[in-house]
C-alpha atoms as a PDB file:
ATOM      1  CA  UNK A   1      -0.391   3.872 -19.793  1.00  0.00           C
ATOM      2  CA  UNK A   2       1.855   3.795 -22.747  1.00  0.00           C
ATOM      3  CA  UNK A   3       0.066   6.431 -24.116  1.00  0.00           C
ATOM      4  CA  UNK A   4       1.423   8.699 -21.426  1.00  0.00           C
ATOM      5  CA  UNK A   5       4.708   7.401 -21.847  1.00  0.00           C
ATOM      6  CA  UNK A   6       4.425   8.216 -25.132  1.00  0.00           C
ATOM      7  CA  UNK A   7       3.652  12.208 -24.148  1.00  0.00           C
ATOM      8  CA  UNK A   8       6.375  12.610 -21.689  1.00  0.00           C
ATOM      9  CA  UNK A   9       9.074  10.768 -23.997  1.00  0.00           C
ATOM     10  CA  UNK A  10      10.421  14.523 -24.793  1.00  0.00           C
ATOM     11  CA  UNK A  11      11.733  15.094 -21.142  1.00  0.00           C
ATOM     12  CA  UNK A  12      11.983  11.226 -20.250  1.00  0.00           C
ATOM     13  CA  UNK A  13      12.853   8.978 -22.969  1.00  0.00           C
ATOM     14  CA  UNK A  14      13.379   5.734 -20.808  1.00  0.00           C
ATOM     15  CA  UNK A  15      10.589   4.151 -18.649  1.00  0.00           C
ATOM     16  CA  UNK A  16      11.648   0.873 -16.543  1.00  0.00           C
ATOM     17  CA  UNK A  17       8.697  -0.450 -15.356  1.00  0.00           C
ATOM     18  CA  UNK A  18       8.255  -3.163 -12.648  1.00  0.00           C
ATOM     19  CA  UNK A  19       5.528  -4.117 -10.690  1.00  0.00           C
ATOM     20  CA  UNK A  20       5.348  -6.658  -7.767  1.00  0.00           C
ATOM     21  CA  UNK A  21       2.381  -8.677  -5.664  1.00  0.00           C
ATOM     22  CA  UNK A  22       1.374 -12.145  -6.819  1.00  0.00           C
ATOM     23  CA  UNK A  23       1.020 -13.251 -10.465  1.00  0.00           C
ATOM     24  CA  UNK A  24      -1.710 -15.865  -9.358  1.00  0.00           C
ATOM     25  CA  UNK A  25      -4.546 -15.714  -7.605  1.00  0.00           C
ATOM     26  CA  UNK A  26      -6.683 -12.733  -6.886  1.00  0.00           C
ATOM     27  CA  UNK A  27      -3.911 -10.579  -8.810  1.00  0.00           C
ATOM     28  CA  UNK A  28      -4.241 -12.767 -12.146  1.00  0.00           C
ATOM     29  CA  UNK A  29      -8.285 -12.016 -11.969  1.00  0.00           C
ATOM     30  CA  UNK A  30      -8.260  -8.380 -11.126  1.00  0.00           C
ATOM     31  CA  UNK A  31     -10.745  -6.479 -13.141  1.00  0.00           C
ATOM     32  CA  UNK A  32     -11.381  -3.684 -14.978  1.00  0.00           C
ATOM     33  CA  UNK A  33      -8.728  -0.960 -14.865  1.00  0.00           C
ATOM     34  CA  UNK A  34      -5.842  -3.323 -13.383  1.00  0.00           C
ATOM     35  CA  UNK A  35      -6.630  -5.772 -16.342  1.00  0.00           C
ATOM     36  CA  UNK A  36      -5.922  -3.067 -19.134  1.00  0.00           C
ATOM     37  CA  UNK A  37      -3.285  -1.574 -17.902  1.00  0.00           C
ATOM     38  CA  UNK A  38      -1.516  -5.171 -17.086  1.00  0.00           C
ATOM     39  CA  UNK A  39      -1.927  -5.528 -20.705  1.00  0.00           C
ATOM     40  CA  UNK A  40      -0.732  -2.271 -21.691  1.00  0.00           C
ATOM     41  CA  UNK A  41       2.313  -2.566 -19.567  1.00  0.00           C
ATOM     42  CA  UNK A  42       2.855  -5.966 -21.306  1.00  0.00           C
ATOM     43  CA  UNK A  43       3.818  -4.209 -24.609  1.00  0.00           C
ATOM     44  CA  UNK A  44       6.165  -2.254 -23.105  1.00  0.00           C
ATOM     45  CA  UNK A  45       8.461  -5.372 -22.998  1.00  0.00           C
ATOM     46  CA  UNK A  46       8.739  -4.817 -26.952  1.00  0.00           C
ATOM     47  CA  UNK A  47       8.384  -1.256 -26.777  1.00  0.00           C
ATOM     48  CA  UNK A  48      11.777   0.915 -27.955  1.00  0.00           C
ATOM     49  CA  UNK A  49      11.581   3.419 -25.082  1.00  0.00           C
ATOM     50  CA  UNK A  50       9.859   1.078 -21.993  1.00  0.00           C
ATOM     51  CA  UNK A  51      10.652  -1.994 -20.405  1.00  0.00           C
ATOM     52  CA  UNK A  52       8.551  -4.141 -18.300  1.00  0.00           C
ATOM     53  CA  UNK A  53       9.515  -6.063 -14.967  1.00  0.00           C
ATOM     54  CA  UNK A  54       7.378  -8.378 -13.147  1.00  0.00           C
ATOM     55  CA  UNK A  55       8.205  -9.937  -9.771  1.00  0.00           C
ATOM     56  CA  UNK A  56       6.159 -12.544  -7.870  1.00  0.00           C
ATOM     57  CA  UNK A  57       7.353 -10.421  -4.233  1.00  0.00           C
ATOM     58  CA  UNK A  58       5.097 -13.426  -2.404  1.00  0.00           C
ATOM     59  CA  UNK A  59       6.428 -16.228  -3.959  1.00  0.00           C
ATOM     60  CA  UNK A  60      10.140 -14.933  -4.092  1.00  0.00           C
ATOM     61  CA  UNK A  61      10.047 -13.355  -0.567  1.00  0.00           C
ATOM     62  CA  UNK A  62       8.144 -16.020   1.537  1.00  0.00           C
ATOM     63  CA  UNK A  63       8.265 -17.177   4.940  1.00  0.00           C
ATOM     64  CA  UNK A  64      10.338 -13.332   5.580  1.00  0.00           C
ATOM     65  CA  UNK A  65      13.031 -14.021   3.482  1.00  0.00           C
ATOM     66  CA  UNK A  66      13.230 -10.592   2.323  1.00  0.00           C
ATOM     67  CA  UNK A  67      16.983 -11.298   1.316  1.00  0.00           C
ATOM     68  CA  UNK A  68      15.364 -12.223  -1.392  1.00  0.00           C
ATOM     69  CA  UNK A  69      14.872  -9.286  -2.685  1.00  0.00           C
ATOM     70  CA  UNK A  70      18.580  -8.970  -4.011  1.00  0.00           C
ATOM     71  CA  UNK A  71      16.968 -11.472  -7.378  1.00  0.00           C
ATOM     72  CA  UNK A  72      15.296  -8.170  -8.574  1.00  0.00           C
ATOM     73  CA  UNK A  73      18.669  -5.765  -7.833  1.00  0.00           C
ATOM     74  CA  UNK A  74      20.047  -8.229  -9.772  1.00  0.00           C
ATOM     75  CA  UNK A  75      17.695  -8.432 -12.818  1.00  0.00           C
ATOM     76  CA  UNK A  76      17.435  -4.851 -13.473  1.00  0.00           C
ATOM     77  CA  UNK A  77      20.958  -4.010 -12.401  1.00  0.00           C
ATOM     78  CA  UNK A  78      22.045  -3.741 -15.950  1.00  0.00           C
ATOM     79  CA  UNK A  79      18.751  -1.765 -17.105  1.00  0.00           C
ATOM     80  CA  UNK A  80      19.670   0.543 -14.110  1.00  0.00           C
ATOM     81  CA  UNK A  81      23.762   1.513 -15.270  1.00  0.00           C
ATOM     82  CA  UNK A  82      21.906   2.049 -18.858  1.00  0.00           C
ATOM     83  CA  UNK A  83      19.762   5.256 -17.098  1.00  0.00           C
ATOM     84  CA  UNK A  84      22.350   6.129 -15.066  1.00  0.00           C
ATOM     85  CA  UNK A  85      21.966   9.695 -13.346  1.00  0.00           C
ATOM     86  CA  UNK A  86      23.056  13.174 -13.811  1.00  0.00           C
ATOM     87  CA  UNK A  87      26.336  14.272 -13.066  1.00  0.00           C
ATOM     88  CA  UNK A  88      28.436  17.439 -13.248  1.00  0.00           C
ATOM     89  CA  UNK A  89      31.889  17.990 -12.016  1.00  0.00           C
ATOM     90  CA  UNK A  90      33.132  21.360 -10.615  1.00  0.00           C
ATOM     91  CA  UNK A  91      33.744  23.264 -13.917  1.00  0.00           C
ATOM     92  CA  UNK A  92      29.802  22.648 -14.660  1.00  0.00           C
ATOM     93  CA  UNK A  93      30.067  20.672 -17.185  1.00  0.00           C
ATOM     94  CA  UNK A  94      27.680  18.064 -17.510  1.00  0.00           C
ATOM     95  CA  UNK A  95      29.884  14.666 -17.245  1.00  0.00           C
ATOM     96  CA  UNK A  96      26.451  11.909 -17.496  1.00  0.00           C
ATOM     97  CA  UNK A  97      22.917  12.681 -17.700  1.00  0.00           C
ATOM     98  CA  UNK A  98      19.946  10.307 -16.422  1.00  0.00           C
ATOM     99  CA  UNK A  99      18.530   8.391 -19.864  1.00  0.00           C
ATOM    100  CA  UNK A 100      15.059   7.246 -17.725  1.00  0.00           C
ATOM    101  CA  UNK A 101      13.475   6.393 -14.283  1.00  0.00           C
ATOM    102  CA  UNK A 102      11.986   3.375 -12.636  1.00  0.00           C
ATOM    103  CA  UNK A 103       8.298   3.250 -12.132  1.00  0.00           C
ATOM    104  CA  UNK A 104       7.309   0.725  -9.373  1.00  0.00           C
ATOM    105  CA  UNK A 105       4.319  -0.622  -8.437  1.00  0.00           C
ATOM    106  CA  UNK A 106       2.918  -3.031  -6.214  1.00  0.00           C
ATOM    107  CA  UNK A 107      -0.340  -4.204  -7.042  1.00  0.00           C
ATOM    108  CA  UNK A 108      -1.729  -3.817  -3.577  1.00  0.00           C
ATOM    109  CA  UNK A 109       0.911  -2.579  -1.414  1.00  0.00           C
ATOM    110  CA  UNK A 110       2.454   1.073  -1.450  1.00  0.00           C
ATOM    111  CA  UNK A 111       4.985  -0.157   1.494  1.00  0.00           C
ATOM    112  CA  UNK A 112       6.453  -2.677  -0.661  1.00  0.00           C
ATOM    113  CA  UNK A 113       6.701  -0.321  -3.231  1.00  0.00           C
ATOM    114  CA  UNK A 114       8.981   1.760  -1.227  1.00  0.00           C
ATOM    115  CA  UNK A 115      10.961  -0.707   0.274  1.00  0.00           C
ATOM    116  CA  UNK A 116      12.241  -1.448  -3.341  1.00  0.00           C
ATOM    117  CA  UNK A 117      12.906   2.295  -4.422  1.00  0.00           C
ATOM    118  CA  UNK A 118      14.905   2.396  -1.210  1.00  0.00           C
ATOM    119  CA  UNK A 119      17.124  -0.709  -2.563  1.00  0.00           C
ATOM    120  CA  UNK A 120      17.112   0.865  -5.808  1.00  0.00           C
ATOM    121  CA  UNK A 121      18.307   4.497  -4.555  1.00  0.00           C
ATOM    122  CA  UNK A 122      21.300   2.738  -2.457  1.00  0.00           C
ATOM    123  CA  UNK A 123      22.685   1.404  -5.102  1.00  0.00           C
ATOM    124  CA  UNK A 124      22.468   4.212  -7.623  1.00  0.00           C
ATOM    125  CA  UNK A 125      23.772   6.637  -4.658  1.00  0.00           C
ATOM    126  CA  UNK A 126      27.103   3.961  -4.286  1.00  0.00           C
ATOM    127  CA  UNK A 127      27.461   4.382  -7.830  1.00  0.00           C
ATOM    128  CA  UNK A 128      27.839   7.777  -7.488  1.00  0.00           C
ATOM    129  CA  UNK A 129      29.999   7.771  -4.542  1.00  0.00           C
ATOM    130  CA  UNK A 130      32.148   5.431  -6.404  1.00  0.00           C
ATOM    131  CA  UNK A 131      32.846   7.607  -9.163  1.00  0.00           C
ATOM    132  CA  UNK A 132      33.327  11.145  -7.161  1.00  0.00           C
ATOM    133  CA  UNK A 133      35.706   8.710  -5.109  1.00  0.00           C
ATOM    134  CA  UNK A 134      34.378   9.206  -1.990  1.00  0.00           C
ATOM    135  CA  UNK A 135      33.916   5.015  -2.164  1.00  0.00           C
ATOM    136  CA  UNK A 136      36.768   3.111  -3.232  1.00  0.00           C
ATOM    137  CA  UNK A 137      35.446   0.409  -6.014  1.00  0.00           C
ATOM    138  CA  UNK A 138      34.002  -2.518  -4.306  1.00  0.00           C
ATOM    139  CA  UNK A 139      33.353  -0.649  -1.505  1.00  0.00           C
ATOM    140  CA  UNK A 140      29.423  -0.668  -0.283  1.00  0.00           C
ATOM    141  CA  UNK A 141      27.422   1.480   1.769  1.00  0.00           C
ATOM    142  CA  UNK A 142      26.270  -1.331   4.035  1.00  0.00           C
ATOM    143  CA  UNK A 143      29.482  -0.981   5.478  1.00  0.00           C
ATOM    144  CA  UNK A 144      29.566   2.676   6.669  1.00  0.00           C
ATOM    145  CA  UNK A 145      27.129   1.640   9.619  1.00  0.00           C
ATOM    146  CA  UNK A 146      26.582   5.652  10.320  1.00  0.00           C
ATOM    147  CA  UNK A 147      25.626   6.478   6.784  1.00  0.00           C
ATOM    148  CA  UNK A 148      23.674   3.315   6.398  1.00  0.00           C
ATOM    149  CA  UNK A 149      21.887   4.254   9.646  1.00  0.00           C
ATOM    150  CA  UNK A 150      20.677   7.464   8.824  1.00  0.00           C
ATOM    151  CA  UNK A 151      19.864   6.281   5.088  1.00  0.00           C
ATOM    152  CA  UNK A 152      17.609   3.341   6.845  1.00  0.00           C
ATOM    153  CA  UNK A 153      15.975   5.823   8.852  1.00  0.00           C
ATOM    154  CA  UNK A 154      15.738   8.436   6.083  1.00  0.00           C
ATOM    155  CA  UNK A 155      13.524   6.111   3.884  1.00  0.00           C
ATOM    156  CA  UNK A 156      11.294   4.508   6.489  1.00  0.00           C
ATOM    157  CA  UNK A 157       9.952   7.971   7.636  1.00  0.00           C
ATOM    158  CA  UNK A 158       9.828   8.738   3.583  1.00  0.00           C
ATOM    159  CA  UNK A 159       7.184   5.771   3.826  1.00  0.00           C
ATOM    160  CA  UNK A 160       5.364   6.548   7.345  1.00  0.00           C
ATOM    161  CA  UNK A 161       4.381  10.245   5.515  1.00  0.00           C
ATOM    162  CA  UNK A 162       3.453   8.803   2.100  1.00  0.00           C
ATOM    163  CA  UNK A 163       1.509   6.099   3.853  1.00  0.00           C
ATOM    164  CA  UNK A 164      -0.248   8.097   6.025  1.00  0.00           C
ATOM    165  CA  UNK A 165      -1.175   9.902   3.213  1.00  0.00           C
ATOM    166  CA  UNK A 166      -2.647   6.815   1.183  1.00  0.00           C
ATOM    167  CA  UNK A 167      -3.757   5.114   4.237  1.00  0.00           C
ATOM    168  CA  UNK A 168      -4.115   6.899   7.226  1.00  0.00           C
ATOM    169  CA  UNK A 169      -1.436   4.913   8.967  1.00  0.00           C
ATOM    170  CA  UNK A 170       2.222   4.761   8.777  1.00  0.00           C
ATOM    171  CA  UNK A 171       3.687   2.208   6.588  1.00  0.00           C
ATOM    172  CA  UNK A 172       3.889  -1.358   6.928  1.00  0.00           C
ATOM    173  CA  UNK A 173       7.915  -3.361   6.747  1.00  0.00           C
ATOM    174  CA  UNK A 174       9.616  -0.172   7.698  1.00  0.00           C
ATOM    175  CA  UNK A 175      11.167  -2.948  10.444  1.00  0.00           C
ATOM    176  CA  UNK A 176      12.992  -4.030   7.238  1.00  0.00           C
ATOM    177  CA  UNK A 177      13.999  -0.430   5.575  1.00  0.00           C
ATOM    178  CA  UNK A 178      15.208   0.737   9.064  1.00  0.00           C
ATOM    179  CA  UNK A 179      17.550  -2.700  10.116  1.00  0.00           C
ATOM    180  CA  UNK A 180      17.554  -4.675   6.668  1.00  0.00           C
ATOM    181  CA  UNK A 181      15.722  -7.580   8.143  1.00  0.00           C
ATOM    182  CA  UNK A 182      12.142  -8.535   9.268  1.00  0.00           C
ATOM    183  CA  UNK A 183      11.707  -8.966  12.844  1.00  0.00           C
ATOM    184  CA  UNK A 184       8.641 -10.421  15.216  1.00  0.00           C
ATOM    185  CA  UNK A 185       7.796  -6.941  16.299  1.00  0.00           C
ATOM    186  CA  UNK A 186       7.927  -5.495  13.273  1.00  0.00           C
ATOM    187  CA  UNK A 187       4.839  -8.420  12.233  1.00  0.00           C
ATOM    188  CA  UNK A 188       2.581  -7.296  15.103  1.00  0.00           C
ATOM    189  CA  UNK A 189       2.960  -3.627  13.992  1.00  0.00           C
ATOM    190  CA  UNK A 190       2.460  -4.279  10.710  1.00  0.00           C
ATOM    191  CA  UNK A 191      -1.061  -6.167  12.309  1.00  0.00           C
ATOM    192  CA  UNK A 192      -1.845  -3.455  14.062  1.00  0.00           C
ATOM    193  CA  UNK A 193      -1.369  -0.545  11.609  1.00  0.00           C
ATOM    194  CA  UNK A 194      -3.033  -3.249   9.132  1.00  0.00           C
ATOM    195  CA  UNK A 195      -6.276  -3.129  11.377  1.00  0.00           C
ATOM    196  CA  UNK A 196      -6.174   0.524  11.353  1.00  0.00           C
ATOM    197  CA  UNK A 197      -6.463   0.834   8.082  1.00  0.00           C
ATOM    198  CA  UNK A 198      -9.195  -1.892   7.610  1.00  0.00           C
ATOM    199  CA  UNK A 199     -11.013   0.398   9.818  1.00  0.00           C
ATOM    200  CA  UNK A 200     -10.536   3.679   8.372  1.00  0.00           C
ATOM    201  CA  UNK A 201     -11.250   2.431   4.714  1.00  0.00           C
ATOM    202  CA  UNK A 202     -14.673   0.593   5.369  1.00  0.00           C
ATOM    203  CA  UNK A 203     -15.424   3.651   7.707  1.00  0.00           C
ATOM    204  CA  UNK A 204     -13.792   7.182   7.823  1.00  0.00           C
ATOM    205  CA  UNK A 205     -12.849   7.408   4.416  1.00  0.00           C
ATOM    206  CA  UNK A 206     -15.766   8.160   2.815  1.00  0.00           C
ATOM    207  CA  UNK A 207     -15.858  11.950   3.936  1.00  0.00           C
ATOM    208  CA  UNK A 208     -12.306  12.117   2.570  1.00  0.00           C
ATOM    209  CA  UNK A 209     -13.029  10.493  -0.806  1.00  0.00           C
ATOM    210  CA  UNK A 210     -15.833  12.807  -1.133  1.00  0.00           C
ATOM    211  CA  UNK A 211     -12.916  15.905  -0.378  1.00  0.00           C
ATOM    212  CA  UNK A 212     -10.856  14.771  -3.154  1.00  0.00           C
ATOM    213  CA  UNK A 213     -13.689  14.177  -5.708  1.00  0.00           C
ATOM    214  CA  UNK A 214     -14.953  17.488  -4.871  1.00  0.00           C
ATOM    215  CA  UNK A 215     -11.562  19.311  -5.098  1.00  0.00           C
ATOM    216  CA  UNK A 216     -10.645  17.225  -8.613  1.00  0.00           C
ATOM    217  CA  UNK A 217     -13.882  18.639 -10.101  1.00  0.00           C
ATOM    218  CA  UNK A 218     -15.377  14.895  -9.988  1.00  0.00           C
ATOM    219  CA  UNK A 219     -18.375  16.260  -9.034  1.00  0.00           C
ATOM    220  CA  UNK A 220     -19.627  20.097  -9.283  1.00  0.00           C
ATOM    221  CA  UNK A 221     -22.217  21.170  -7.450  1.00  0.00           C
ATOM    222  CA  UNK A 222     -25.491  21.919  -8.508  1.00  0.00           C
ATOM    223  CA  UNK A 223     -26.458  25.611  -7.277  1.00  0.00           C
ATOM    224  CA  UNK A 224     -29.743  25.281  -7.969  1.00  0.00           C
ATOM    225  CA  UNK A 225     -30.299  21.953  -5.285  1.00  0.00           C
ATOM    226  CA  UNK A 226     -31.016  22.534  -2.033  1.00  0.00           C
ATOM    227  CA  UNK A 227     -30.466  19.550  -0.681  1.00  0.00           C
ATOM    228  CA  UNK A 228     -26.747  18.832  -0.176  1.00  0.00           C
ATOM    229  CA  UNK A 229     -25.482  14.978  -1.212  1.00  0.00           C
ATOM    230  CA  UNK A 230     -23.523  14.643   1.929  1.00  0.00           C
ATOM    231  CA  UNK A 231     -26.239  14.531   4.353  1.00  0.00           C
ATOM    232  CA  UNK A 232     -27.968  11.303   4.477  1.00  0.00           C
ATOM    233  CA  UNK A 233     -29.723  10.138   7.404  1.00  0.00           C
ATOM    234  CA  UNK A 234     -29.671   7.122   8.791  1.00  0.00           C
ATOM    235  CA  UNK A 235     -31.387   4.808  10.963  1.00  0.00           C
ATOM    236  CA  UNK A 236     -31.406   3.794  14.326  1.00  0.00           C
ATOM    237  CA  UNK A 237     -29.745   0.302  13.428  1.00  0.00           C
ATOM    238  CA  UNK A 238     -26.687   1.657  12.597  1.00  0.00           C
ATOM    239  CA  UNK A 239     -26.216   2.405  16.370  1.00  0.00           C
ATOM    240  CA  UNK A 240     -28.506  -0.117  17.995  1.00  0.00           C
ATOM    241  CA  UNK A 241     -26.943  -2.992  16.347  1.00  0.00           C
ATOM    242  CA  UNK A 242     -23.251  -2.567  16.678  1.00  0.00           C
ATOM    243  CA  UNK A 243     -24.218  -1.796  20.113  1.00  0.00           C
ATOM    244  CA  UNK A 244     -26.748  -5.246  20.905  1.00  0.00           C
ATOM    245  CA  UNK A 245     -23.479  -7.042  19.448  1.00  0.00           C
ATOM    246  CA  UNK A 246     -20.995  -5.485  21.810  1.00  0.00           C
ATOM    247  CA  UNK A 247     -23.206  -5.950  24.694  1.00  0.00           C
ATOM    248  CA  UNK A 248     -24.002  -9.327  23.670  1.00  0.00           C
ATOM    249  CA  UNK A 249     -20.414 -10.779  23.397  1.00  0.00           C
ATOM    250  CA  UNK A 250     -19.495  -9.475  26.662  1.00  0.00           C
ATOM    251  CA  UNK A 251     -22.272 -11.147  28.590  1.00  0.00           C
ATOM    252  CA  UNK A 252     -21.461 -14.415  26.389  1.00  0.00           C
ATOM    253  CA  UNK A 253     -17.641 -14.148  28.022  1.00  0.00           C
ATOM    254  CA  UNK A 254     -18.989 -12.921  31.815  1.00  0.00           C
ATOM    255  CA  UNK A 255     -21.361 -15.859  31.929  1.00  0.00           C
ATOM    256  CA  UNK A 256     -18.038 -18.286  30.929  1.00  0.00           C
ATOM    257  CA  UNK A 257     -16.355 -16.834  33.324  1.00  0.00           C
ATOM    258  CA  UNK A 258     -18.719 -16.266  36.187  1.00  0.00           C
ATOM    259  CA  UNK A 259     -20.480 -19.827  36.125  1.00  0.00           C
ATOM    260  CA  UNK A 260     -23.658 -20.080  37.338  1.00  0.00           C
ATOM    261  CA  UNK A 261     -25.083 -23.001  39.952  1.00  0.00           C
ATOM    262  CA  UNK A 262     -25.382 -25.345  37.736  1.00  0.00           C
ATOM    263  CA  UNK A 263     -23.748 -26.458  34.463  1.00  0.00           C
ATOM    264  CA  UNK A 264     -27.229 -26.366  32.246  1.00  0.00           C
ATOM    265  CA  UNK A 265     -28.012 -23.324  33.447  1.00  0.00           C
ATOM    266  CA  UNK A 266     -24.184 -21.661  32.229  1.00  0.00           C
ATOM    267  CA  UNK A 267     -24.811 -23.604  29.300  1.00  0.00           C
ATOM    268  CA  UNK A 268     -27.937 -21.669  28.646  1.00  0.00           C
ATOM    269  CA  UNK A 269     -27.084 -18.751  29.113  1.00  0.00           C
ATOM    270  CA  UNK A 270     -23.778 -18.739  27.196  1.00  0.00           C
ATOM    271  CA  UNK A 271     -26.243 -20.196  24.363  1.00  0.00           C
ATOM    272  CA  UNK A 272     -27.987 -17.279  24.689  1.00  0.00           C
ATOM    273  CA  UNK A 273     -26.127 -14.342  24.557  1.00  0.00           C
ATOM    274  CA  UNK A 274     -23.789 -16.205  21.946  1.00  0.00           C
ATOM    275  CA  UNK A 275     -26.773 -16.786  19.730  1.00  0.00           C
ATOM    276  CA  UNK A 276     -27.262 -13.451  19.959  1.00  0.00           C
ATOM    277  CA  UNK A 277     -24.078 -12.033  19.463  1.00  0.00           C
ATOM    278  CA  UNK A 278     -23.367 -13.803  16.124  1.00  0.00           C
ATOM    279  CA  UNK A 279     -26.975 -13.280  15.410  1.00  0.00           C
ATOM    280  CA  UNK A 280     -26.267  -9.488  15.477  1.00  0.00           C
ATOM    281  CA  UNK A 281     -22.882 -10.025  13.438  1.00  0.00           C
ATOM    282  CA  UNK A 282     -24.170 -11.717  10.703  1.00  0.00           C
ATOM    283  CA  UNK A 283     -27.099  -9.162  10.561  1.00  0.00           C
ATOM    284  CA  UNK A 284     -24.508  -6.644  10.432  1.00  0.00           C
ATOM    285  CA  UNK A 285     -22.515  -8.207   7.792  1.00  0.00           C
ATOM    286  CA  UNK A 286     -25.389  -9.295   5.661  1.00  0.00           C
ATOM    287  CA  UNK A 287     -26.235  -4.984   5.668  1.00  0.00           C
ATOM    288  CA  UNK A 288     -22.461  -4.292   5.227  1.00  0.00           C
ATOM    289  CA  UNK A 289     -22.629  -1.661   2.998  1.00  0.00           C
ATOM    290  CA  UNK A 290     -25.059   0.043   5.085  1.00  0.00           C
ATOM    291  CA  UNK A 291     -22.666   0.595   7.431  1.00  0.00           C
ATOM    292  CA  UNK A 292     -19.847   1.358   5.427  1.00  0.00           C
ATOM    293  CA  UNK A 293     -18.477   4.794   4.810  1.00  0.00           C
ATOM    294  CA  UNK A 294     -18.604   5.244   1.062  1.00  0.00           C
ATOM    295  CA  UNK A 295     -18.066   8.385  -0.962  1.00  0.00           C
ATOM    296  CA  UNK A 296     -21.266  10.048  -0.874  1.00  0.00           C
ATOM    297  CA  UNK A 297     -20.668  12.428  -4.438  1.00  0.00           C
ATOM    298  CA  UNK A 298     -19.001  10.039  -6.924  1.00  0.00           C
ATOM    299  CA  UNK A 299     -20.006   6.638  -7.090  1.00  0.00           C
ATOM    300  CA  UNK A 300     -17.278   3.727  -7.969  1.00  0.00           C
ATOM    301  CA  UNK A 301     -19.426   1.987 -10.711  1.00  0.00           C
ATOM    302  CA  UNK A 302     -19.937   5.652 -12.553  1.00  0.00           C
ATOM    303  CA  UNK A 303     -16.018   6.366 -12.242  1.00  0.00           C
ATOM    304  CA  UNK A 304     -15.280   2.660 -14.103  1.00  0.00           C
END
């Protein structure tokens, strides 16, 4: 990482760089790759041309209170006038010219990640206005409600085509980057986009990992082998059991429902076809990456 800052110091000669998720827990143990460049982004703090920000977004934003979020505008606010941006007035002549940029991350989240930029980008923008005098000083942009509309707007579709991108959804909090607060609805969409993406990663993303390797030059292809890499067949379990499980659980909730004549004999079936069910599950799980989609050209372990 600071290596490459290092390289495009020429054209960029200020890097603020923040990153946000939680500083405990699974975060604190990531391996490998997250691990060294945590590390490397440490010594930024004392490095003469990059600065390093960390923010616990779980611990400061809990329970929704994504007010919160106003601690961090605050912390780098100063580091932000120091870039400042490029202006030049009608003559063309340059008046101020941008010093750096911001490079966000969060560690797990790319929604989060532009809900932030969004914050950041409002407040450089007022800045601006300020100083052309279209804003009068101490004037804010949360108070022109048609502006602040269409700039809400602007950014959450900037995230649903980035996201869908990443993750084959669109992105998670825009409830917050379109109305400035998070809302019950915007919780269940965030669920259901959330299982939509658990689904596509463990099994339709394979074939597109494979795309990218292939189109990166990960992998070249071997003229002189027949056989190609992508087709692997696979066994009748990987329909059969998915399908026993399904079948299972619904009988399990038909016998609940329909009861039979007597309680033992509800009982035993329910028994049954639960015991089954679960049975099936945990078979399932136990073969999990069986059933997963995984890139089929590059392994994981031989990228690391």
């Amino acid at each position: 990482m600071v290596a490459h800052l290092e390289w495009s110091r020429p054209c960029c000669p200020s890097h603020l760089c923040m990153c946000w998720g939680a500083q405990g827990g699974r975060h604190a143990r990531a391996p490998g790759r997250r691990e060294a460049s945590a590390r490397s982004l440490v010594s930024l703090s004392v490095s003469p041309f990059g600065r390093y920000v960390a923010f616990d977004f779980h611990k400061e934003c809990k329970n929704m209170r994504w007010d919160r979020l106003s601690l961090l505008l605050e912390q780098v606010a100063d580091m932000q006038d120091e870039l400042s941006y490029f202006l030049v007035d009608s003559t063309g002549k340059v008046v101020a010219t941008q010093e750096g940029v911001f490079r966000s991350n969060c560690m797990d989240c790319l929604d989060r990640t532009n809900v932030i930029q969004s914050l950041l980008a409002r407040r450089s923008l007022q800045a601006q206005l300020q100083r052309l005098g279209v804003l009068h000083v101490g004037q804010k942009l949360e108070e022109q409600d048609e502006f602040e509309k269409i700039y809400k707007n602007a950014w959450a579709d900037n995230a649903n085509a980035c996201a869908k991108q990443y993750a084959g959804t669109g992105a998670l909090k825009t409830d917050f980057t379109r109305t400035g607060k998070r809302t019950q609805l915007g919780l269940l969409k965030d669920g259901w986009n959330s299982l939509l993406r658990y689904y596509k990663n463990n099994f339709s993303d394979g074939f597109r990992q494979d795309s990218i390797d292939l189109f990166l030059g990960n992998y070249s292809v071997d003229e002189l082998d027949s056989h190609s890499p992508l087709s692997v067949p696979r066994d009748l379990k990987f329909l059969a059991l998915p399908i026993i499980m399904v079948v299972a659980f619904s009988m399990c909730i038909i016998c609940l429902l329909m009861a039979g004549d007597t309680w033992t004999e509800t009982l035993a079936y329910v028994l049954f076809w639960g015991v089954s069910s679960f049975g099936t599950f945990f078979i399932i799980l136990y073969n999990g990456k069986d059933f997963v989609d995984a890139p089929r050209l590059v392994q994981k372990e031989k990228i690391d």
